[in-house]
C-alpha atoms as a PDB file:
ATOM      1  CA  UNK A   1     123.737 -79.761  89.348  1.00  0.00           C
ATOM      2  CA  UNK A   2     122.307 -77.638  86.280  1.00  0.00           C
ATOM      3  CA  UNK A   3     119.508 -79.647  84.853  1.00  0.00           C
ATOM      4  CA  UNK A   4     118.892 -79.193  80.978  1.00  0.00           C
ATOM      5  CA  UNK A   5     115.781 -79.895  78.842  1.00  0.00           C
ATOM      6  CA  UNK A   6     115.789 -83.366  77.769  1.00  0.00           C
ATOM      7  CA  UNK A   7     113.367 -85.324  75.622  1.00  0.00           C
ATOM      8  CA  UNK A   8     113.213 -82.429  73.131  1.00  0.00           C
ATOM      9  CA  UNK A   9     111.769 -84.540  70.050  1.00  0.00           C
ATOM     10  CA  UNK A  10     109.009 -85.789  72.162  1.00  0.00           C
ATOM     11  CA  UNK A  11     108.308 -81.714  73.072  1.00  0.00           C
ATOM     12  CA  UNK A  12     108.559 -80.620  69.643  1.00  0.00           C
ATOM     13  CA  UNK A  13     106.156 -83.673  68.617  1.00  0.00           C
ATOM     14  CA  UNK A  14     103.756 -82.689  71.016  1.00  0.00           C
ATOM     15  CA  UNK A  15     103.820 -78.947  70.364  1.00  0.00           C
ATOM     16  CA  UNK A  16     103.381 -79.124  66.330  1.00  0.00           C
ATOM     17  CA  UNK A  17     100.404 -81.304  67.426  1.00  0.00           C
ATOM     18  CA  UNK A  18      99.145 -79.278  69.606  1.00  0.00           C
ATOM     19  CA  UNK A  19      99.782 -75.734  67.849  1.00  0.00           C
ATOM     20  CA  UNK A  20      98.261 -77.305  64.679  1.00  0.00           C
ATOM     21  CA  UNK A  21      95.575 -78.550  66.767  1.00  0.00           C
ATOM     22  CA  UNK A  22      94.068 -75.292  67.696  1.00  0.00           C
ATOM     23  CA  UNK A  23      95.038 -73.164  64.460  1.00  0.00           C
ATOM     24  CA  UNK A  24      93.849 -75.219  61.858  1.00  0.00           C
ATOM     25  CA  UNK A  25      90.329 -76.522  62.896  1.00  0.00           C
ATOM     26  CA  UNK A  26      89.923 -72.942  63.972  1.00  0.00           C
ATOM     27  CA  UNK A  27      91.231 -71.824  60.391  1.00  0.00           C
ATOM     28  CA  UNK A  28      88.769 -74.481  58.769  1.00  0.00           C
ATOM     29  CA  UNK A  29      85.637 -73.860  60.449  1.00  0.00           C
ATOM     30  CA  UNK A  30      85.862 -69.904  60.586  1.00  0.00           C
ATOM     31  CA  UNK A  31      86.417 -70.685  56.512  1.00  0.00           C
ATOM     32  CA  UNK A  32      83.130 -72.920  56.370  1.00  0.00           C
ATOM     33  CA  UNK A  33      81.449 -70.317  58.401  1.00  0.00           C
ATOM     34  CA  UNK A  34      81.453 -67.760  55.776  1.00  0.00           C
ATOM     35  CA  UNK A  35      78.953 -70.140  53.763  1.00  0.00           C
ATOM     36  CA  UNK A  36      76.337 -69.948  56.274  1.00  0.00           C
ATOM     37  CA  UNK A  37      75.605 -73.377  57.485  1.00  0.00           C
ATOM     38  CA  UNK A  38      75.923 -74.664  60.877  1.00  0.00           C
ATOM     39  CA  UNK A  39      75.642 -77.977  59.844  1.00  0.00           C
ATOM     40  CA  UNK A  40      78.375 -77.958  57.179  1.00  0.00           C
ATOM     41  CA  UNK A  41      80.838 -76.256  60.120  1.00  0.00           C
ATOM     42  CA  UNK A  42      80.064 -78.901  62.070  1.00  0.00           C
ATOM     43  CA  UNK A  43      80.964 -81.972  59.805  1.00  0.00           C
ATOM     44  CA  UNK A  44      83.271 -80.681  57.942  1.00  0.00           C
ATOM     45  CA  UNK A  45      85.339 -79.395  61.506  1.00  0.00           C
ATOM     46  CA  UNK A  46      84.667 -83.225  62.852  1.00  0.00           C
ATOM     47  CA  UNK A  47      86.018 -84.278  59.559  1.00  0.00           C
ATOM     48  CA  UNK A  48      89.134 -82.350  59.548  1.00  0.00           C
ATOM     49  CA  UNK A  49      89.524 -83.307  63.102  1.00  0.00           C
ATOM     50  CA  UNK A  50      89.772 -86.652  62.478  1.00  0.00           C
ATOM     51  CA  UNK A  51      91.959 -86.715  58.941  1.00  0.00           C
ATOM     52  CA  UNK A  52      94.266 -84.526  60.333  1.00  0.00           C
ATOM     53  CA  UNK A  53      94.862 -86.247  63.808  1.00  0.00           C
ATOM     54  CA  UNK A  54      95.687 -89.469  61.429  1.00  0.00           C
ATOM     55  CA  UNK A  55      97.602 -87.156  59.120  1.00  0.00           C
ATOM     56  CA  UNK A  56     100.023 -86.033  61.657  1.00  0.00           C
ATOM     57  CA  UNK A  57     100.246 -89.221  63.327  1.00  0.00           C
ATOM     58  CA  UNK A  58     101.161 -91.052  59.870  1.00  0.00           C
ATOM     59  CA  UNK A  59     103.553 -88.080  58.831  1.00  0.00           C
ATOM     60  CA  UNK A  60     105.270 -87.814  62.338  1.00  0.00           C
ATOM     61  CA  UNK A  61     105.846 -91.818  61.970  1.00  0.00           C
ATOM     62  CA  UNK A  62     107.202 -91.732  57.970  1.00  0.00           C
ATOM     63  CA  UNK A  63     109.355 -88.726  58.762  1.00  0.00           C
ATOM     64  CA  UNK A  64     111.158 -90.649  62.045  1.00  0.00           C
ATOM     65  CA  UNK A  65     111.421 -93.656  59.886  1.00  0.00           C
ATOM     66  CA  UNK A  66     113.315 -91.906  56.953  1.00  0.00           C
ATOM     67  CA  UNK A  67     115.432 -90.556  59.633  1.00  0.00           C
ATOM     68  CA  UNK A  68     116.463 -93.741  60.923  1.00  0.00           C
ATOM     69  CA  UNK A  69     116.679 -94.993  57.420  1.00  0.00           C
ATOM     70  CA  UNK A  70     118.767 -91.524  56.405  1.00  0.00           C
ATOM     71  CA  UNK A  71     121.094 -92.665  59.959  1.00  0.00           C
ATOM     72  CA  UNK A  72     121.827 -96.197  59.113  1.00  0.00           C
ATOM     73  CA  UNK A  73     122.914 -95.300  55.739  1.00  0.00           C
ATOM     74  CA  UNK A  74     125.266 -92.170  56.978  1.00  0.00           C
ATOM     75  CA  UNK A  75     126.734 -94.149  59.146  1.00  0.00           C
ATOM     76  CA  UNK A  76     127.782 -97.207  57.026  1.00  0.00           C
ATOM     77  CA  UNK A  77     129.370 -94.396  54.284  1.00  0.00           C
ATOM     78  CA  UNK A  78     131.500 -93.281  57.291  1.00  0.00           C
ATOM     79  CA  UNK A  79     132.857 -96.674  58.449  1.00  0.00           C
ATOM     80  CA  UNK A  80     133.811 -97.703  54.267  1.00  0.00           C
ATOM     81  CA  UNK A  81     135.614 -94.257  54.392  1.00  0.00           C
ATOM     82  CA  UNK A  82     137.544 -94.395  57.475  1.00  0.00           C
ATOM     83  CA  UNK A  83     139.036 -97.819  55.967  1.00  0.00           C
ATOM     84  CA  UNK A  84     139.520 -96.483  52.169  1.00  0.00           C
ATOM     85  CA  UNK A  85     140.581 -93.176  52.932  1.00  0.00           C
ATOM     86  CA  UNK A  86     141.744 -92.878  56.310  1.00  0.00           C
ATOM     87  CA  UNK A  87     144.034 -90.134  55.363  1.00  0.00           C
ATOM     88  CA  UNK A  88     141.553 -87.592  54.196  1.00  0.00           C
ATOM     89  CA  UNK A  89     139.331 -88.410  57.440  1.00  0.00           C
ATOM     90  CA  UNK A  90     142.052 -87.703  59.576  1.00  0.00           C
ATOM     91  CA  UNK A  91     142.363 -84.304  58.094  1.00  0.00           C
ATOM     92  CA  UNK A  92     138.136 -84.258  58.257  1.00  0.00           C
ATOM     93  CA  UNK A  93     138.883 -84.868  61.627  1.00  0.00           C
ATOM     94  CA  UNK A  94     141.129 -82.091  62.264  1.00  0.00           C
ATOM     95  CA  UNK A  95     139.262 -79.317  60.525  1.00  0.00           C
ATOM     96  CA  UNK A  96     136.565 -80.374  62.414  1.00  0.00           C
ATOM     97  CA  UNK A  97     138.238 -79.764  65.970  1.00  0.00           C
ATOM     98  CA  UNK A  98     140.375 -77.185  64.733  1.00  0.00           C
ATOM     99  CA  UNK A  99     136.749 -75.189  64.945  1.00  0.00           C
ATOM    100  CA  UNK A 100     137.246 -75.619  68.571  1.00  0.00           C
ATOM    101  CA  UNK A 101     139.816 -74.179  68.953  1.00  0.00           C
ATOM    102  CA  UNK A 102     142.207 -76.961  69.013  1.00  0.00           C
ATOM    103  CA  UNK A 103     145.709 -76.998  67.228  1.00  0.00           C
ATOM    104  CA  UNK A 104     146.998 -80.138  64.668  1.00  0.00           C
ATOM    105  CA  UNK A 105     149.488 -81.169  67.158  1.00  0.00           C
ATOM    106  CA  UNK A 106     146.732 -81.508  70.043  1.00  0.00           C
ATOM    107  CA  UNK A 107     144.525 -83.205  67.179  1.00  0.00           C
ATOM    108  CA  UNK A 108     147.427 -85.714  66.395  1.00  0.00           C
ATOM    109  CA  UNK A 109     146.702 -87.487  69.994  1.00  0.00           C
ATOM    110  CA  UNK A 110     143.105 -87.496  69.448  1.00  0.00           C
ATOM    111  CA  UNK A 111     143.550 -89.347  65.917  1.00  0.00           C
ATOM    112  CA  UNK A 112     145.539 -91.373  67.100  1.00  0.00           C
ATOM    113  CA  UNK A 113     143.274 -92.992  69.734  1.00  0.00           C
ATOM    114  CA  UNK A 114     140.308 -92.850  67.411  1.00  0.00           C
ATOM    115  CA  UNK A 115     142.948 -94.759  65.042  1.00  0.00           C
ATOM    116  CA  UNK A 116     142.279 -97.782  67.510  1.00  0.00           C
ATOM    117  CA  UNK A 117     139.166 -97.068  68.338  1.00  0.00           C
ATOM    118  CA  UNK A 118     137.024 -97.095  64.897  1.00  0.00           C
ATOM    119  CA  UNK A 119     133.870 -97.259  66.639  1.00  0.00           C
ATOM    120  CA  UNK A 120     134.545 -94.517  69.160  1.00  0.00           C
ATOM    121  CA  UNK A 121     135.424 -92.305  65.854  1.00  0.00           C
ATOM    122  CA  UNK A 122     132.518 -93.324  64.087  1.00  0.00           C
ATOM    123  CA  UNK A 123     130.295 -91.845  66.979  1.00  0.00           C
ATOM    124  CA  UNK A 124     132.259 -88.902  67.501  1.00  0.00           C
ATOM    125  CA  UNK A 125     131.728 -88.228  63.142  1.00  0.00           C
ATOM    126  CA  UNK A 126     128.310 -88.887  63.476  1.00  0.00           C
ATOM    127  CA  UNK A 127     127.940 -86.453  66.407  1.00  0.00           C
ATOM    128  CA  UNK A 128     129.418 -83.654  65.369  1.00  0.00           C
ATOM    129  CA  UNK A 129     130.288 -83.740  61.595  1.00  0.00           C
ATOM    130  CA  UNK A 130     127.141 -84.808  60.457  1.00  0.00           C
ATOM    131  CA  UNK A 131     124.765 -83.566  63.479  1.00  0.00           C
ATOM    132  CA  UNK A 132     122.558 -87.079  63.410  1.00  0.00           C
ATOM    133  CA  UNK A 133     121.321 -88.590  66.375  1.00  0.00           C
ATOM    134  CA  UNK A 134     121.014 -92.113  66.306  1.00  0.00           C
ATOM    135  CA  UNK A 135     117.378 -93.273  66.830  1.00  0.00           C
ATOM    136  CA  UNK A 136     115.833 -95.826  68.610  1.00  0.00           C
ATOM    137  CA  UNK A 137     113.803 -98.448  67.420  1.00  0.00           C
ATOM    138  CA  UNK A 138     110.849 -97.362  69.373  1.00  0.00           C
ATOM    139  CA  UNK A 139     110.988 -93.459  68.040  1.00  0.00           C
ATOM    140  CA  UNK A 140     108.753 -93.615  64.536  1.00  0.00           C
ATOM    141  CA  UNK A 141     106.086 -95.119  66.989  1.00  0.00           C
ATOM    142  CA  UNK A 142     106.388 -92.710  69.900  1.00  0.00           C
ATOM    143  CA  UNK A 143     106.860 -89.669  67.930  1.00  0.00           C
ATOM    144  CA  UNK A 144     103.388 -90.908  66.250  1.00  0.00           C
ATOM    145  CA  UNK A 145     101.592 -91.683  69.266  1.00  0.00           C
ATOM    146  CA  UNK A 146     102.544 -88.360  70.483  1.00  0.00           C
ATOM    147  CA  UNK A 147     101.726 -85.501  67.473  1.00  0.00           C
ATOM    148  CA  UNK A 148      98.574 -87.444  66.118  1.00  0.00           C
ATOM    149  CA  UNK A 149      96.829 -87.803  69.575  1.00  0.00           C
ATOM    150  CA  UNK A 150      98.021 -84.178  70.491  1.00  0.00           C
ATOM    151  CA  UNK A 151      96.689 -82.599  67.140  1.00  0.00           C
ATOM    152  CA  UNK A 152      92.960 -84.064  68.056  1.00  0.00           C
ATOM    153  CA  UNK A 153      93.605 -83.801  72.177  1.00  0.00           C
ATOM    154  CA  UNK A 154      95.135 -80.416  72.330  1.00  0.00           C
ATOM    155  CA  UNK A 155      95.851 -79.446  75.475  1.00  0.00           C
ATOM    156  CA  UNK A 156      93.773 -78.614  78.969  1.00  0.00           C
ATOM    157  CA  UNK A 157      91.725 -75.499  79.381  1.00  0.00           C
ATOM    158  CA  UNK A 158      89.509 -73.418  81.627  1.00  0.00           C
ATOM    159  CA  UNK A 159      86.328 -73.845  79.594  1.00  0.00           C
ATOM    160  CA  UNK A 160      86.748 -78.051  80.327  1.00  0.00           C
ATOM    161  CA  UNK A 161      85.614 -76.660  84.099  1.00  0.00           C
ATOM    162  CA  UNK A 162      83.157 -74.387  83.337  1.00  0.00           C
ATOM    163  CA  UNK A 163      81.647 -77.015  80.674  1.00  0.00           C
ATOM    164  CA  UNK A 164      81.752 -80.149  82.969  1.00  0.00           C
ATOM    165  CA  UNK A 165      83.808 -81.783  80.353  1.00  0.00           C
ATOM    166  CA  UNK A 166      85.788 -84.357  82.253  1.00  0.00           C
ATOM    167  CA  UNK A 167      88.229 -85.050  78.530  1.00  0.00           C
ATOM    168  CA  UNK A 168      90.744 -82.954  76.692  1.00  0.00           C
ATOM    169  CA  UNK A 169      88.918 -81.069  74.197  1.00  0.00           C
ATOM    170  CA  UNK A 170      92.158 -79.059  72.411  1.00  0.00           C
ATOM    171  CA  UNK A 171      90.921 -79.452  69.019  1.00  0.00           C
ATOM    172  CA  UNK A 172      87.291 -79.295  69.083  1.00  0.00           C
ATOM    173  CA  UNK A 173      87.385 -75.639  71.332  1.00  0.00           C
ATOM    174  CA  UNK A 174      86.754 -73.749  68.350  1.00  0.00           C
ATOM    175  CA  UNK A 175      83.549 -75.480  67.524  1.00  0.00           C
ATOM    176  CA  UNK A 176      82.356 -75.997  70.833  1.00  0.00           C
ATOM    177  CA  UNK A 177      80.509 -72.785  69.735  1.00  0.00           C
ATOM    178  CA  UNK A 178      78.768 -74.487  67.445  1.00  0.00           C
ATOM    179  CA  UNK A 179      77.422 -77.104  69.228  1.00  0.00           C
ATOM    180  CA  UNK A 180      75.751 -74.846  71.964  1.00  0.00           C
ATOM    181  CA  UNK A 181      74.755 -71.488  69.935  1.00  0.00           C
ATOM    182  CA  UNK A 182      72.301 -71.295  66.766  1.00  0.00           C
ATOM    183  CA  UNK A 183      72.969 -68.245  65.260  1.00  0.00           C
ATOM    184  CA  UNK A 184      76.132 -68.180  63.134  1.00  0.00           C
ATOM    185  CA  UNK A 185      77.781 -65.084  63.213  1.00  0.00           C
ATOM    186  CA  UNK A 186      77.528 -64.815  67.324  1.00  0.00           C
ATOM    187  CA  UNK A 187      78.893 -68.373  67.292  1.00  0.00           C
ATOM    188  CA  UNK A 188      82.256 -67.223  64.658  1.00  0.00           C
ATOM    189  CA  UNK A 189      82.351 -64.346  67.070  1.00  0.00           C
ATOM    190  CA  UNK A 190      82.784 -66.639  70.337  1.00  0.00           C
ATOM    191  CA  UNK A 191      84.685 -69.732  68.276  1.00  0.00           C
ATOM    192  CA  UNK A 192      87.366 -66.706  67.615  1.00  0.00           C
ATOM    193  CA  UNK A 193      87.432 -65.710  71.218  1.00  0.00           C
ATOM    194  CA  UNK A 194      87.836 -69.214  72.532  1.00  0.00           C
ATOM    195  CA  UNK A 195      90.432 -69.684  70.207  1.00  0.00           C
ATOM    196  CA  UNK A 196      92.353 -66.997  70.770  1.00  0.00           C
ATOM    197  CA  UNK A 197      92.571 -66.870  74.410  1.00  0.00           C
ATOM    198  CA  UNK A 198      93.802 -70.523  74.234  1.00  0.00           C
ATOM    199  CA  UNK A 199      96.064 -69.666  71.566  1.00  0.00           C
ATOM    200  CA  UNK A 200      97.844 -66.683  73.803  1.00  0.00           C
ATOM    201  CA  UNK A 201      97.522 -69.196  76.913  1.00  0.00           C
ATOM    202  CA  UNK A 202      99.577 -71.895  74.624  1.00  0.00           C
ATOM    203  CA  UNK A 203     102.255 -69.293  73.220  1.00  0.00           C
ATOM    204  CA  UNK A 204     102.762 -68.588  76.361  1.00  0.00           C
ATOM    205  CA  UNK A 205     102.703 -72.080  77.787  1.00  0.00           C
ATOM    206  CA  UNK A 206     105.346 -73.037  74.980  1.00  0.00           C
ATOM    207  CA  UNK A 207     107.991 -70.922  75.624  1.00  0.00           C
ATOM    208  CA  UNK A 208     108.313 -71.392  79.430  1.00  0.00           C
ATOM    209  CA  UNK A 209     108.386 -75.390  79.373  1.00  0.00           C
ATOM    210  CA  UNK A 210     111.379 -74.956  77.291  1.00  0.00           C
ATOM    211  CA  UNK A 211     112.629 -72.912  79.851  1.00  0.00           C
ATOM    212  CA  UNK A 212     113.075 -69.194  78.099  1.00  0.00           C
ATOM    213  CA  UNK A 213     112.264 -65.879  80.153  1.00  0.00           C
ATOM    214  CA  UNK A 214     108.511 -64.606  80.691  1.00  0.00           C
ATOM    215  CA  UNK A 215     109.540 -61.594  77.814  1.00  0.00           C
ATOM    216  CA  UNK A 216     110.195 -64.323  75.162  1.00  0.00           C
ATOM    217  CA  UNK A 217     107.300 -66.083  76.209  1.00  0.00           C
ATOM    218  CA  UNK A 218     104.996 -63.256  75.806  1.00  0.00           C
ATOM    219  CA  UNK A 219     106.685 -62.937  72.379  1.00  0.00           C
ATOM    220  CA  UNK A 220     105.286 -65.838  71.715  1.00  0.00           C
ATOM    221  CA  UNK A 221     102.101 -66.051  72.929  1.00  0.00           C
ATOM    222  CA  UNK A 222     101.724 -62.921  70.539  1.00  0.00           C
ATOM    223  CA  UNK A 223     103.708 -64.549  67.497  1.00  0.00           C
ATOM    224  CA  UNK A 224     101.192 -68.033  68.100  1.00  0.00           C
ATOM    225  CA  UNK A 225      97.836 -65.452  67.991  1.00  0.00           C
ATOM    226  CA  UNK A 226      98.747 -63.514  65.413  1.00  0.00           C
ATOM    227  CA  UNK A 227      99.356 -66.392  63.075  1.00  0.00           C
ATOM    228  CA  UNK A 228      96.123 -68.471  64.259  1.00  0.00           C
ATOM    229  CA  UNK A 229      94.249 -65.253  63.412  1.00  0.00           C
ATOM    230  CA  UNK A 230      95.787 -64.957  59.930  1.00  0.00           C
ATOM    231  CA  UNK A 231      95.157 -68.406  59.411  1.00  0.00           C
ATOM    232  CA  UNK A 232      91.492 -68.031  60.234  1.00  0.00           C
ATOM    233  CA  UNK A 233      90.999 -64.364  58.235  1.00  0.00           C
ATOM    234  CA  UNK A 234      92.492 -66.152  55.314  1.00  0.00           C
ATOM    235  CA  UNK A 235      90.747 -69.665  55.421  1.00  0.00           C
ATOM    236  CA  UNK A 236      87.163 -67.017  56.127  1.00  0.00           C
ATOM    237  CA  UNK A 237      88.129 -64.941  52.771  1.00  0.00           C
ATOM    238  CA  UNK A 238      89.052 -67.545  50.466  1.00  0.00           C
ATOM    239  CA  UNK A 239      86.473 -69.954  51.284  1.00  0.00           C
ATOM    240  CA  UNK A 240      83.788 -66.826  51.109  1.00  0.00           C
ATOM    241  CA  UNK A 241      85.249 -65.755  47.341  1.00  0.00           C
ATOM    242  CA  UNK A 242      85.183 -69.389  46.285  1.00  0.00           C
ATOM    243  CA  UNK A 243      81.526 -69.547  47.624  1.00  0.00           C
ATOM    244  CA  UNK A 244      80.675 -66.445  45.585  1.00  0.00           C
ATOM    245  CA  UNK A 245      82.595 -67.503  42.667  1.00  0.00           C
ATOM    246  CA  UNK A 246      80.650 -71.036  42.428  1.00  0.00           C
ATOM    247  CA  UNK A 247      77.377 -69.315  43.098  1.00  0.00           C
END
């Protein structure tokens, strides 16, 4: 039997946490570097660390919730029209499979058993007129559970080996640098090439879970590297010209 990708919203979850995981501590303390302080790198990465994981978490959980919310209240529209204007949903109905291909008179059949089965037709609308999946009541939690703890976990990586770190350290490999090297600019200089060997490792990684071809996945490791590193040269220059400006 073919086998297809399934549990795509907890993927997508766990990728936005884990892409914005790597890019935008990385952004933030490359930024903080260009004032000159190990220190404020240091904090201020822990602290953005921290805010975002419960940012994502909380925004993952809201935006399910709304969903649900946005669901529940789709649905009831459709069951008050199918009783006060059955008429114009029937002909809903058979613009809708007409896309497929399908002629009025081999509609007419279809109508008709929706006509006695108004829950049947209330799924079928909500499948594939309006495109909404009906969530379940454990989603808003799950999809928070997953994206907050990804965007501070991040994902596994050579370095945990070669540091004896036994825990997933996704989010803190940019300033593992910092913790381990005094002078600044050699430490920006490694933080970047940490960062962006785990950021081609996770394009790459991305892609081929999914299931896509090794060319698409090379696209994008080098679409995920080239925006971490834009990221980071944009969070270093603004930061820098603010610094100037205040001083």
């Amino acid at each position: 039997l073919e086998r297809h990708a399934t549990h795509t919203s907890f993927i997508r979850d766990a990728i936005i946490g884990l892409a914005d995981g790597l890019t935008v501590p990385f952004a933030v303390t490359a930024g903080l570097s260009s004032i000159g302080s190990t220190k404020l790198v240091i904090l201020g990465g822990i602290a953005e660390l921290i805010a975002g994981s419960l940012s994502m978490g909380l925004g993952a959980f809201l935006a399910t919730v709304t969903d649900a919310h946005h669901f529940r209240i789709e649905e009831a529209r459709e069951r008050r029209q199918i009783v006060d204007t059955p008429e114009l949903e029937g002909e809903i109905l058979i613009g809708l499979l007409s896309k497929y291909e399908l002629s009025r008179e081999e509609t007419l059949p279809i109508l008709e058993n929706f006509t006695r089965n108004p829950e049947s037709r209330i799924k079928f609308m909500m499948d594939f007129e309006l495109k909404l999946e009906c969530p379940t009541w454990s989603r808003p939690w799950v999809s928070a559970i997953t994206m907050g703890p990804a965007y501070l976990i991040g994902q596994y990586s050579l370095l945990q080996t070669k540091l004896k770190i036994n825990k997933p350290i996704g989010g803190l490999i940019p300033m593992i640098p910092y913790f381990v090297t005094a002078h600044l600019n050699t430490t920006l200089l490694v933080s970047i090439g940490i960062t962006g060997v785990m950021l081609v490792i996770f394009g790459y990684a991305k892609p081929v879970i999914i299931g896509v071809n090794r060319y698409s996945a090379l696209c994008g490791s080098l679409e995920t590297f080239l925006v971490g590193a834009v990221a980071a040269g944009a969070s270093y220059g603004i930061v820098k010209a603010v610094n100037i400006g205040v001083k």
